[in-house]
C-alpha atoms as a PDB file:
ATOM      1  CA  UNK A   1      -1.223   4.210  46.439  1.00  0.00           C
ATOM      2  CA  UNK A   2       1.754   4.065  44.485  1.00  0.00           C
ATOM      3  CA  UNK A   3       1.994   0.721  43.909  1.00  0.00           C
ATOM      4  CA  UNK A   4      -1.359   0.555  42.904  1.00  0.00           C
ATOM      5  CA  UNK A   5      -0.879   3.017  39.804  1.00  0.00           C
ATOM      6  CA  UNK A   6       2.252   0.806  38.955  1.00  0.00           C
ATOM      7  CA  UNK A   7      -0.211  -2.102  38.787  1.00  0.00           C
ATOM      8  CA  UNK A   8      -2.322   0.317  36.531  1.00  0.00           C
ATOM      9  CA  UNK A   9      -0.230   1.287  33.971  1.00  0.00           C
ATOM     10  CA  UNK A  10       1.467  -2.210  33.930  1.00  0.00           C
ATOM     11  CA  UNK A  11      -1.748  -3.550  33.311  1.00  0.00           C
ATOM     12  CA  UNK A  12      -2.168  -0.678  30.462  1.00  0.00           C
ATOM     13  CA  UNK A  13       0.942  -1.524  28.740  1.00  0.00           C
ATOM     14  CA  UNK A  14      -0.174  -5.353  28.630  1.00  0.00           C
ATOM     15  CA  UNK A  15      -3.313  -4.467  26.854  1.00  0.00           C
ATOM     16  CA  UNK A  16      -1.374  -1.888  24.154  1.00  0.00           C
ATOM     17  CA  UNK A  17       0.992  -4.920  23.774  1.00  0.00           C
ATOM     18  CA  UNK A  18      -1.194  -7.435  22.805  1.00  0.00           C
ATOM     19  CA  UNK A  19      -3.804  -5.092  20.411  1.00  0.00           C
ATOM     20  CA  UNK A  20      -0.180  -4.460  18.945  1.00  0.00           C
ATOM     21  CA  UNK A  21       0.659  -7.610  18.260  1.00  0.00           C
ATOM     22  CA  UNK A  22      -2.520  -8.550  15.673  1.00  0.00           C
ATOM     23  CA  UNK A  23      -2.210  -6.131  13.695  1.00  0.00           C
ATOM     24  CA  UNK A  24       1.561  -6.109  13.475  1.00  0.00           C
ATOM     25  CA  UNK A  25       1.069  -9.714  12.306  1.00  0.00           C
ATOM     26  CA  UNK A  26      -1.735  -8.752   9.793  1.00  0.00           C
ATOM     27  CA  UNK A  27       0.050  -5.743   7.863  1.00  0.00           C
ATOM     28  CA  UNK A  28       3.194  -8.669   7.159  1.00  0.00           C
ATOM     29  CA  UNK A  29       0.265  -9.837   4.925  1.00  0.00           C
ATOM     30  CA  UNK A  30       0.276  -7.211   2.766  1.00  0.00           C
ATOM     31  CA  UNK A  31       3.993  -7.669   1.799  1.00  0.00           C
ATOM     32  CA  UNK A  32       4.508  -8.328  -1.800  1.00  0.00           C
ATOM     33  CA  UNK A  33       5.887 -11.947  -2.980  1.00  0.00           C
ATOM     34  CA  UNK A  34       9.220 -12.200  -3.672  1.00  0.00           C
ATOM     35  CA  UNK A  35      11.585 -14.566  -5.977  1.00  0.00           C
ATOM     36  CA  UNK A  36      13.697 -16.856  -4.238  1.00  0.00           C
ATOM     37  CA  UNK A  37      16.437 -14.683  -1.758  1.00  0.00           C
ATOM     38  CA  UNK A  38      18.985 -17.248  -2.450  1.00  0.00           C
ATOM     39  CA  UNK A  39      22.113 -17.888  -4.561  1.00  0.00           C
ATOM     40  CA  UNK A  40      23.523 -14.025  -6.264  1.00  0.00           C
ATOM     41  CA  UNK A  41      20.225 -12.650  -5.657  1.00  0.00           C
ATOM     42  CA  UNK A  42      19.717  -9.909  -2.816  1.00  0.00           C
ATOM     43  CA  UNK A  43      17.369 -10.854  -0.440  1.00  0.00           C
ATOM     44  CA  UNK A  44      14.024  -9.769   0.032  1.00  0.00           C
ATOM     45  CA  UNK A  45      15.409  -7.812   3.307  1.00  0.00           C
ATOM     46  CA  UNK A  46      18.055  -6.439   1.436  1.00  0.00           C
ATOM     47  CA  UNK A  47      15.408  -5.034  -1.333  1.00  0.00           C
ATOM     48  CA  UNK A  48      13.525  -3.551   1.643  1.00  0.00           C
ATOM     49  CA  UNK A  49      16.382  -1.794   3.086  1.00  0.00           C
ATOM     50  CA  UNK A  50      17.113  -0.123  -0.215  1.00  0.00           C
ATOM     51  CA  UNK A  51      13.914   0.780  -0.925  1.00  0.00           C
ATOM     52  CA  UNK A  52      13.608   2.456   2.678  1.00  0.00           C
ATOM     53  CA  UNK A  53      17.025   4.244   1.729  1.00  0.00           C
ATOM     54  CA  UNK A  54      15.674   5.484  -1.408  1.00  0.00           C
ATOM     55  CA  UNK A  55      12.823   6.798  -0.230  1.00  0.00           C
ATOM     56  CA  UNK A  56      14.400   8.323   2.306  1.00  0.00           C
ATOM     57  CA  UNK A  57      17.406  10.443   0.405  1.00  0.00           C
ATOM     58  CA  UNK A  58      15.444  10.864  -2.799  1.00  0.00           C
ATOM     59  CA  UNK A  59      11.876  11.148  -1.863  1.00  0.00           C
ATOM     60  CA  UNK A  60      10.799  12.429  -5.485  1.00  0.00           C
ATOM     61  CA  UNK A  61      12.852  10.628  -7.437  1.00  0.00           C
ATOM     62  CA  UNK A  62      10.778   9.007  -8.909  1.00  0.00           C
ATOM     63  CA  UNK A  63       8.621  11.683 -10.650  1.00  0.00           C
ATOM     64  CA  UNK A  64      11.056  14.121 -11.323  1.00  0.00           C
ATOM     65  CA  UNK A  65      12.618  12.890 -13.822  1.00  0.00           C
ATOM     66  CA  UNK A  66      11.772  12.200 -17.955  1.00  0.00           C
ATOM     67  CA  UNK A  67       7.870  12.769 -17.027  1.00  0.00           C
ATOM     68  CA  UNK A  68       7.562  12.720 -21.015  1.00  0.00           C
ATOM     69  CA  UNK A  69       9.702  10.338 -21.692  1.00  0.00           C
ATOM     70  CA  UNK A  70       7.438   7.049 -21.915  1.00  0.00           C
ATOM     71  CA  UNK A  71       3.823   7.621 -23.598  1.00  0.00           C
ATOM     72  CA  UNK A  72       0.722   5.859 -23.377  1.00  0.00           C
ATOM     73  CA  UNK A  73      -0.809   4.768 -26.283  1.00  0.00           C
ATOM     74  CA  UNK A  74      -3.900   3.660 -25.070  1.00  0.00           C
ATOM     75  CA  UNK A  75      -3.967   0.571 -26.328  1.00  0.00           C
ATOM     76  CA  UNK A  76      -2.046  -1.069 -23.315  1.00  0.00           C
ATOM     77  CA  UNK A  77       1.634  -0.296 -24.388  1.00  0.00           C
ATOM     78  CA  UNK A  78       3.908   2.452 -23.606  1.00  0.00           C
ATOM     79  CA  UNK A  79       6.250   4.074 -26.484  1.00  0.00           C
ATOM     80  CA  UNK A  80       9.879   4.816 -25.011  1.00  0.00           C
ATOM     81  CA  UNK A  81      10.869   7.900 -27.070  1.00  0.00           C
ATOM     82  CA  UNK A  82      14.339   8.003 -26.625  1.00  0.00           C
ATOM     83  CA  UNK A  83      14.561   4.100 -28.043  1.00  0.00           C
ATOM     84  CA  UNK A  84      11.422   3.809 -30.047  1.00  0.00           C
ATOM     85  CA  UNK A  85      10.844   0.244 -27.872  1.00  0.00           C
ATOM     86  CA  UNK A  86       7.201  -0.170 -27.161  1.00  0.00           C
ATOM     87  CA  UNK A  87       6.676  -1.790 -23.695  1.00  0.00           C
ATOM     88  CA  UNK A  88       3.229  -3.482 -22.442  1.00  0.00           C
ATOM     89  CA  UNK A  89       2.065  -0.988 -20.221  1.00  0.00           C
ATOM     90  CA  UNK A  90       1.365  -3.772 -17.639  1.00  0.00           C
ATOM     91  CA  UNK A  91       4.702  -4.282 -15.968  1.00  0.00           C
ATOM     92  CA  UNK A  92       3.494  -8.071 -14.001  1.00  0.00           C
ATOM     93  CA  UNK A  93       1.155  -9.590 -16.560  1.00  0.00           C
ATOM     94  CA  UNK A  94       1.431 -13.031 -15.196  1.00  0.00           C
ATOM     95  CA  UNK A  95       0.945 -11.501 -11.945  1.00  0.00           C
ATOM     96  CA  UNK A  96       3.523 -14.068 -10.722  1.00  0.00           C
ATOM     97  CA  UNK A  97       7.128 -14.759 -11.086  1.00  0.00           C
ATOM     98  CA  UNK A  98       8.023 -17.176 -13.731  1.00  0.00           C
ATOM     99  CA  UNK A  99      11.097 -19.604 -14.505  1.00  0.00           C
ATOM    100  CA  UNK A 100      13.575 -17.835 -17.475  1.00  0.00           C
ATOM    101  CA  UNK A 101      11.910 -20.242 -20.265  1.00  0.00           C
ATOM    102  CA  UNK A 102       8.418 -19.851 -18.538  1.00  0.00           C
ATOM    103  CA  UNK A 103       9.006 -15.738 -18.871  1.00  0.00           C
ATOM    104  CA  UNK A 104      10.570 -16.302 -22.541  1.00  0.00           C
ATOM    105  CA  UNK A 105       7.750 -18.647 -23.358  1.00  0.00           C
ATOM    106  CA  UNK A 106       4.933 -15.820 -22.134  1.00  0.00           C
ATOM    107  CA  UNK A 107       6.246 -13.280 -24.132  1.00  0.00           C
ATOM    108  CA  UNK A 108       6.387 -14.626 -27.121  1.00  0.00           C
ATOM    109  CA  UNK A 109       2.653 -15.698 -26.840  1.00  0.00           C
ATOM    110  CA  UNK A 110       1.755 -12.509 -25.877  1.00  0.00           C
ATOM    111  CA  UNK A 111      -1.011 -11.632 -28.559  1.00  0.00           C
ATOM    112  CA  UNK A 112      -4.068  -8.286 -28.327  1.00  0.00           C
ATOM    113  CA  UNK A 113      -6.674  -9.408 -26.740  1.00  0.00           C
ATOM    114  CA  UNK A 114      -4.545 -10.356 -23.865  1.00  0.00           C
ATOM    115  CA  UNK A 115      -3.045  -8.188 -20.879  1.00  0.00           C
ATOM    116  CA  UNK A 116      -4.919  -5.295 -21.769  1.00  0.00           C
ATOM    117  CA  UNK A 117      -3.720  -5.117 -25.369  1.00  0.00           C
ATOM    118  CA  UNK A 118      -5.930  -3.916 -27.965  1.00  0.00           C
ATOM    119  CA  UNK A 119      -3.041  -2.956 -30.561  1.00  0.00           C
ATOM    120  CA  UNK A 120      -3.673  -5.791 -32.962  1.00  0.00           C
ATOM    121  CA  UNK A 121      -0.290  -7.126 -32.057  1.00  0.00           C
ATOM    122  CA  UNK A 122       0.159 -10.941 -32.777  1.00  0.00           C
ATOM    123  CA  UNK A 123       2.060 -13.654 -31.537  1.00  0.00           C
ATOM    124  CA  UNK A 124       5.665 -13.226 -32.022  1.00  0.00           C
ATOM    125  CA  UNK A 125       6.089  -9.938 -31.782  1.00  0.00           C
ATOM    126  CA  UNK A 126       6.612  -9.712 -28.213  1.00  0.00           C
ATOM    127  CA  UNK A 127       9.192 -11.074 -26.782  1.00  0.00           C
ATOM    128  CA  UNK A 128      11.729 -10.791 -23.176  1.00  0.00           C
ATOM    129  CA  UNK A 129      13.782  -7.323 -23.433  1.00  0.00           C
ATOM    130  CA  UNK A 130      17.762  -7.418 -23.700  1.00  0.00           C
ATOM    131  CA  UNK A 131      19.595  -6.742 -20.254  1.00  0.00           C
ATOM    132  CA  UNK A 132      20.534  -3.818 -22.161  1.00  0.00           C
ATOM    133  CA  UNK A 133      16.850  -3.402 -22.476  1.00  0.00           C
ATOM    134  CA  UNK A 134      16.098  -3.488 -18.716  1.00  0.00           C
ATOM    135  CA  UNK A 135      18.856  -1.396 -17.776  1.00  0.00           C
ATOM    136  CA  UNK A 136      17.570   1.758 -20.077  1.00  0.00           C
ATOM    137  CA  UNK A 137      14.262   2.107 -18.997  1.00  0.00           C
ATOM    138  CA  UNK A 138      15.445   3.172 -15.172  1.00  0.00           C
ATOM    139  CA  UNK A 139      18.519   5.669 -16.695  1.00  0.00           C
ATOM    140  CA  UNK A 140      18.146   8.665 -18.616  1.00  0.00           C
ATOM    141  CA  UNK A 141      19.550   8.885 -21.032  1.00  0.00           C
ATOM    142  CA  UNK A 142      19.705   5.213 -21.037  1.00  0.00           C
ATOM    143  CA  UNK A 143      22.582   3.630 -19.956  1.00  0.00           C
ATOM    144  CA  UNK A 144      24.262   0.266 -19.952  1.00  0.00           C
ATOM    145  CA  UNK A 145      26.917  -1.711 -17.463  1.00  0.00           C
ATOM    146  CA  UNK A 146      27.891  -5.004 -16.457  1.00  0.00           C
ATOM    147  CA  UNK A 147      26.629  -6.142 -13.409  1.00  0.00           C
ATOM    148  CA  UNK A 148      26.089  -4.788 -10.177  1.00  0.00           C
ATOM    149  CA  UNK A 149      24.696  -1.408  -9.526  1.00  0.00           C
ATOM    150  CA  UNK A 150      24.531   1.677 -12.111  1.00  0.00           C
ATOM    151  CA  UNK A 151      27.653   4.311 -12.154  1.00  0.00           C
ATOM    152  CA  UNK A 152      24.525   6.753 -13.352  1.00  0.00           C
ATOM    153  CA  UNK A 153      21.092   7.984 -11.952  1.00  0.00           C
ATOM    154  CA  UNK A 154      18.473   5.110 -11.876  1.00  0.00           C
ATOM    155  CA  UNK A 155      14.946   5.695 -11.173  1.00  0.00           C
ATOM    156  CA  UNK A 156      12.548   2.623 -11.024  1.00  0.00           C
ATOM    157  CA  UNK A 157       9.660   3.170 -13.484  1.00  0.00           C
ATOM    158  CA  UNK A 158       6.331   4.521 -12.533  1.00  0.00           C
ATOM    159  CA  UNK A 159       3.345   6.411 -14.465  1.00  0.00           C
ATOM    160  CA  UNK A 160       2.289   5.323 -16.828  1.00  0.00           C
ATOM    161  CA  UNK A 161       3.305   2.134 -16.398  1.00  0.00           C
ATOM    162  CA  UNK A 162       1.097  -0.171 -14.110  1.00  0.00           C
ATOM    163  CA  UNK A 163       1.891  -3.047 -11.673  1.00  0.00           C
ATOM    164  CA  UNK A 164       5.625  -2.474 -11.708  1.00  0.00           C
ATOM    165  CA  UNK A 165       7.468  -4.850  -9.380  1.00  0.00           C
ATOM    166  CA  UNK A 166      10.914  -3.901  -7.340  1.00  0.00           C
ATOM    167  CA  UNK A 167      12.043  -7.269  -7.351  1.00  0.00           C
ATOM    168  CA  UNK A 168      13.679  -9.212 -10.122  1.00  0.00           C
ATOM    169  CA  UNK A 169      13.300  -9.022 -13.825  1.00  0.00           C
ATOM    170  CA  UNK A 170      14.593 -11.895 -16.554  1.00  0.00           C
ATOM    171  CA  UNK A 171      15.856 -10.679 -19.365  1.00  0.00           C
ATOM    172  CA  UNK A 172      16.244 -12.378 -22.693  1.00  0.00           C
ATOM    173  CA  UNK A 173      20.211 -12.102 -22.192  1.00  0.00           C
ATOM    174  CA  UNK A 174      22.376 -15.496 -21.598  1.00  0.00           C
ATOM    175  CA  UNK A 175      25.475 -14.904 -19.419  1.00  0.00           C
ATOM    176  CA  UNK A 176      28.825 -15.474 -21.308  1.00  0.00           C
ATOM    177  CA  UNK A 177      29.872 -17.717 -18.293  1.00  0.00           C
ATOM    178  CA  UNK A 178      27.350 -20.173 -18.897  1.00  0.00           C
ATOM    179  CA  UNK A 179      24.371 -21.274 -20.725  1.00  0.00           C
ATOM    180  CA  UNK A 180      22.315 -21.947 -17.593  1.00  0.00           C
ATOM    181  CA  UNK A 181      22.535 -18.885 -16.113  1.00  0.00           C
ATOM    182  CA  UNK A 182      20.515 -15.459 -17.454  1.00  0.00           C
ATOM    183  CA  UNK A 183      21.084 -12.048 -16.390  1.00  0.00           C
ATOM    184  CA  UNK A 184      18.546  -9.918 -14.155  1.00  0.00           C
ATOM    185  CA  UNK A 185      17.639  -6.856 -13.383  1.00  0.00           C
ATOM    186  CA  UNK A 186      16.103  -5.513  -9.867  1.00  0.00           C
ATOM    187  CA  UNK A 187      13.762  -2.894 -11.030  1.00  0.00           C
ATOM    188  CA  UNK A 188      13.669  -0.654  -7.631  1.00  0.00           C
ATOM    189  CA  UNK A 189      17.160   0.597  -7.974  1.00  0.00           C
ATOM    190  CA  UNK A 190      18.953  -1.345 -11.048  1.00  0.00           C
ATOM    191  CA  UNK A 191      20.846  -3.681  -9.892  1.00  0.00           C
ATOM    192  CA  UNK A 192      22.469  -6.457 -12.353  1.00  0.00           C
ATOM    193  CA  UNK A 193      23.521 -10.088 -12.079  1.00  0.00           C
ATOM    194  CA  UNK A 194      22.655 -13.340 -13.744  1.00  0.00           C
ATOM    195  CA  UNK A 195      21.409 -16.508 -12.067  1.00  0.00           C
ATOM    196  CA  UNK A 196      20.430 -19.768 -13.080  1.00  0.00           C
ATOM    197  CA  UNK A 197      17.725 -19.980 -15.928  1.00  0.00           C
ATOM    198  CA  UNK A 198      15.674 -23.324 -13.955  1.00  0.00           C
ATOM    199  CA  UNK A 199      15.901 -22.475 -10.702  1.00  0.00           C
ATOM    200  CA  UNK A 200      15.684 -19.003  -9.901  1.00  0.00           C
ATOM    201  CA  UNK A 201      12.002 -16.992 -10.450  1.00  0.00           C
ATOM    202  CA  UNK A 202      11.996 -13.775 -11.874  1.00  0.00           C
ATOM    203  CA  UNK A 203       9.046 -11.599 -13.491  1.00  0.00           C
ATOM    204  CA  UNK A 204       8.150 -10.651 -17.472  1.00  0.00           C
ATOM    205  CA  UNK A 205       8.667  -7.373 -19.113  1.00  0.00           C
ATOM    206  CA  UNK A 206       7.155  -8.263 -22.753  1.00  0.00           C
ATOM    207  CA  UNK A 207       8.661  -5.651 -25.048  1.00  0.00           C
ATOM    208  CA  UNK A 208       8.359  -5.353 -28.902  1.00  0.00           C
ATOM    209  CA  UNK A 209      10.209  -3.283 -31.442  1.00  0.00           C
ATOM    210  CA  UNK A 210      14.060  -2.433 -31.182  1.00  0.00           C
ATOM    211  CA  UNK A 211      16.752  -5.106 -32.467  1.00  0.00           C
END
């Protein structure tokens, strides 16, 4: 008798196992794309963990903090009040990431009629934000360092800005060490190095206004 039910809820288990197994497999799917994990960049893992970490110690970060800060215009861009910049609302318009000259190249295109934008803007205008740039819209007030993570509070950008990324994001900034390399910036949790400018995929921010 007993070593029937063993054979019973062995048999169970095997069955739970390999339902699990499908749909384990399937929900991988549904992990976003990542730049290259390579070189100075953190790894996708490593964004993962943080995120998790985030989440878990500051679970409203993100909405607690300058809700009035960034405003929508309506017209697909987002006015930063405490730096007048004006950001397309649209955080991944080329819904890929892009080489440095491929993301310098978009922005500068960037034109209404396009990404949602239907402020008359023109070609030109827009352009790839500073690293100084990328690291204020996460602090408040903004903030600027070096490289590595912020000394202050960083909160990754949400309403009412759409299709924000937590991976890496060029900005228009060369690093002093070399002509090859540009910085970055990881969205999620602010993060700062530079990496080379042909090799290494990062998304577009277009910005207009400022400097």
């Amino acid at each position: 008798m007993k070593r029937q039910k063993r054979k019973i809820i062995g048999q169970v288990i095997t069955l739970v196992i390999i339902a699990f197994f499908p749909v384990a497999a399937m929900a991988d799917n549904f992990q976003p794309s990542a730049p290259p994990t390579s070189g100075t960049m953190h790894s996708r893992d490593d964004i993962y963990q943080k995120r998790d970490a985030i989440q878990k110690a500051m679970p409203t970060a993100t909405t607690t903090v300058a809700s009035n800060r960034f405003v929508d215009n309506n017209n697909g861009t987002i006015t930063d009040t405490r730096t007048n910049l004006i950001w397309l609302k649209n955080a991944n318009p080329c819904n890929a990431a892009k080489t440095w000259a491929d993301a310098v190249a978009y922005c500068s295109s960037l034109a209404s009629g396009q990404a949602g934008l239907t402020d008359g803007s023109t070609a030109g205008q827009w352009r790839l934000p500073s690293k100084e740039e990328l690291e204020g819209i996460g602090t408040y007030p903004p903030a600027t360092w070096e490289s590595g993570e912020p000394s202050v509070t960083w909160v990754m950008p949400g309403t009412p800005f759409t299709n924000v990324q937590f991976y890496y994001y060029w900005s228009s900034t060369t690093s002093a060490g070399g002509s090859s390399d540009a910085w970055f910036v990881a969205i999620l949790y602010g993060y700062v190095n530079h990496n080379d400018k042909s090799i290494y995929d990062g998304y577009a921010w277009p910005v207009r206004g400022g400097k």
